[in-house]
Structures are given as structure tokens and as C-alpha cells.
N, C-alpha and C. Protein backbone atom coordinates (compact mmCIF):
# COMPACT_ATOMS: atom_id res chain seq x y z
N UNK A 1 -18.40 3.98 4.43
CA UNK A 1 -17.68 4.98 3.68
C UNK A 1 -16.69 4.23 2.78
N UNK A 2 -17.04 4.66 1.38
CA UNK A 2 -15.76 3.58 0.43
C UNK A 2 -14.53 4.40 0.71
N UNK A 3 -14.81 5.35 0.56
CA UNK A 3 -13.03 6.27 0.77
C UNK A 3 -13.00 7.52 1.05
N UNK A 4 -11.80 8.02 1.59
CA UNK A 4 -12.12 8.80 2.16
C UNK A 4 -11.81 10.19 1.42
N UNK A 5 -11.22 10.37 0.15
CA UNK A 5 -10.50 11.22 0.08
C UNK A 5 -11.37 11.21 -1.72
N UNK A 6 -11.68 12.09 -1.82
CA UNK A 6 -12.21 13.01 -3.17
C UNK A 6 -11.89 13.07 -4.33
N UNK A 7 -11.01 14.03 -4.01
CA UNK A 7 -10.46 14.35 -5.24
C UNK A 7 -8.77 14.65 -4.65
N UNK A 8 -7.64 14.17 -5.66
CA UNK A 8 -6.23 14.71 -5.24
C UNK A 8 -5.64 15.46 -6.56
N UNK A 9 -5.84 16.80 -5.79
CA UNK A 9 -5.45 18.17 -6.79
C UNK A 9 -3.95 18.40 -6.79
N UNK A 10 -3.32 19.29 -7.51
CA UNK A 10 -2.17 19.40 -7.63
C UNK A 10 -1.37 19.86 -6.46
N UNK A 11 -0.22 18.99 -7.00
CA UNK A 11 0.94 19.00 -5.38
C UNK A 11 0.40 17.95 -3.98
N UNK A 12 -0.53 17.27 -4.88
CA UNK A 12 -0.95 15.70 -3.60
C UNK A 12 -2.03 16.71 -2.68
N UNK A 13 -2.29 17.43 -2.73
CA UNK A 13 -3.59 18.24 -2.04
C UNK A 13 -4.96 17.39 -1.94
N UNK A 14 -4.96 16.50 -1.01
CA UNK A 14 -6.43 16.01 -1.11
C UNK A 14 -7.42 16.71 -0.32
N UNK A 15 -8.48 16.32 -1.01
CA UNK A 15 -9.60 16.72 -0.91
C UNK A 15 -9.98 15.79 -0.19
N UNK A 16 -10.97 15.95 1.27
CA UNK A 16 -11.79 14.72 1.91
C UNK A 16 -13.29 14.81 1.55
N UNK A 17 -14.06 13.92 2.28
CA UNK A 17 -15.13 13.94 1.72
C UNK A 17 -15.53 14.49 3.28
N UNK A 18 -17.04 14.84 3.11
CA UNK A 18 -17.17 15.51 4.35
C UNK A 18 -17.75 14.63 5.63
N UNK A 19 -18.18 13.31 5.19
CA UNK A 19 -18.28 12.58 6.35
C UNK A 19 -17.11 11.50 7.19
N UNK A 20 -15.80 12.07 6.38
CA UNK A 20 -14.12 11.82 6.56
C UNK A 20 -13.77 12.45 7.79
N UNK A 21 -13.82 13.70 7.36
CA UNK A 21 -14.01 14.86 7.96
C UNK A 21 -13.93 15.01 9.45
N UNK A 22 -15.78 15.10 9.43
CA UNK A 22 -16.47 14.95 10.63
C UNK A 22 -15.65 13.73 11.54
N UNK A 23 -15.38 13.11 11.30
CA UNK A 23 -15.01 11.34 12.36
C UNK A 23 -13.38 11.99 12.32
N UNK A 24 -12.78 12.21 11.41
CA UNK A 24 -11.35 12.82 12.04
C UNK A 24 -11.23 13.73 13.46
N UNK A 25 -12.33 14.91 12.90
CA UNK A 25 -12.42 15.90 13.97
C UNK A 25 -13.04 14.77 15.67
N UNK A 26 -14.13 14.04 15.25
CA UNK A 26 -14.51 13.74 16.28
C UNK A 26 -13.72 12.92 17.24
N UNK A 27 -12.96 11.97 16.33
CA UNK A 27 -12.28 11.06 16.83
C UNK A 27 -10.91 11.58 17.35
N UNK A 28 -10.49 12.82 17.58
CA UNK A 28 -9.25 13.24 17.51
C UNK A 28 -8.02 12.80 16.99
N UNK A 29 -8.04 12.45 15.72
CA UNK A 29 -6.89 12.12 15.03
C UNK A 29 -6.81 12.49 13.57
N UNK A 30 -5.30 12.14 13.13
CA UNK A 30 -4.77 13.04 12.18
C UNK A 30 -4.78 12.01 11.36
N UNK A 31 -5.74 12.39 9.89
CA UNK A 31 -5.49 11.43 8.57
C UNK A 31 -4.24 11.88 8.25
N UNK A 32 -3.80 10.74 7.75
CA UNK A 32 -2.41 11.00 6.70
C UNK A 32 -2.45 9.65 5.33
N UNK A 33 -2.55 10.57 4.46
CA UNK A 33 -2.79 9.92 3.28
C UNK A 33 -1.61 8.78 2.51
N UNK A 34 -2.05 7.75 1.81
CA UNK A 34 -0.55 7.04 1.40
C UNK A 34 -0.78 7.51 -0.28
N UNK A 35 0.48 7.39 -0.92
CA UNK A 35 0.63 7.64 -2.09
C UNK A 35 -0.68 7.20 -3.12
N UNK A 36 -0.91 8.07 -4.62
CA UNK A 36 -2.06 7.61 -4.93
C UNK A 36 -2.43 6.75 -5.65
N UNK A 37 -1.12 6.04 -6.24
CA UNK A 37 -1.06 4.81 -7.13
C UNK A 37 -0.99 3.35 -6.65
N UNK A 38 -2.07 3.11 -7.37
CA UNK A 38 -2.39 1.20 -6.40
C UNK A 38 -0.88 0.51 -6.69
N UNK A 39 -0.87 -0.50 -5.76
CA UNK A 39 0.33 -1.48 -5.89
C UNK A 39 0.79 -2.12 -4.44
N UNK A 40 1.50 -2.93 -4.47
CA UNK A 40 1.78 -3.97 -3.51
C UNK A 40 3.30 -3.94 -3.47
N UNK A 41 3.82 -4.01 -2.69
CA UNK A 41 5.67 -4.33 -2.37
C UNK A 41 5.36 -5.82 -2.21
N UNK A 42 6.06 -6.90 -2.79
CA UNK A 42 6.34 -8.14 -3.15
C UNK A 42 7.37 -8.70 -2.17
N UNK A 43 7.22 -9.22 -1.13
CA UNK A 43 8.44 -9.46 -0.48
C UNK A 43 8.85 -11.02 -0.54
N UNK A 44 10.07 -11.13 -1.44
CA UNK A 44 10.54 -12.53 -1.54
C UNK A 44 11.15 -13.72 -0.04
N UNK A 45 11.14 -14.12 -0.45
CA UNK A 45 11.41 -15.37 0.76
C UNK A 45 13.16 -15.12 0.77
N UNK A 46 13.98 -14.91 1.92
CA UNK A 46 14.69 -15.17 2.18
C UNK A 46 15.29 -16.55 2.46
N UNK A 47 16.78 -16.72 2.29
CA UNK A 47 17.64 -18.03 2.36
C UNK A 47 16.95 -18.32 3.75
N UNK A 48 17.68 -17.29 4.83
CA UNK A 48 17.02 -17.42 6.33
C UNK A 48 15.84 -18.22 6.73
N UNK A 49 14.90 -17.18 6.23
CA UNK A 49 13.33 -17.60 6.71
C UNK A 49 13.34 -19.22 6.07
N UNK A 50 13.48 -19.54 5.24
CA UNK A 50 13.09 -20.45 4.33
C UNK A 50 13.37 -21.90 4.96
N UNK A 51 14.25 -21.77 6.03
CA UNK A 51 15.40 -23.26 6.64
C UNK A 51 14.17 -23.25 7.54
């Protein structure tokens, strides 16, 4: 499965796909989606870590 989620309609409303779906229900657990714009948080090296 490349992904799980369709289409995201207005107000972040996604859409799953239906073999998403099925394995949520089966598996008993709750998708929760992350925001829909690609990107990375950059985390610089601290003074600390760095010694």
C-alpha cells in the first residue's frame, strides 16, 4: 500500500483508501493523520551534545 489516505477535502477531512480501512478496522487501531505538507524539522547540534 503506497498510502493510505486519498484524497484531503476541506477542513483536513481525509479520505482513506479502502484497503486502509479494512486493516484499521481489523487491526483495532486508530489512524491519525500528520499534517499534509512534506518537510523535515532540522535539528542543530547543540554546545552540549557536541563536547
Amino acid at each position: 500500500m503506497k498510502t493510505a489516505v486519498d484524497k484531503v477535502g476541506r477542513d483536513k477531512q481525509r479520505q482513506v483508501i479502502i484497503l486502509f480501512s479494512a486493516m484499521v478496522s481489523h487491526f483495532l487501531f486508530e489512524a491519525v493523520h500528520g499534517g499534509d505538507k512534506p518537510g523535515h524539522r532540522s535539528a542543530g547540534i547543540t554546545p552540549s551534545a557536541a563536547e
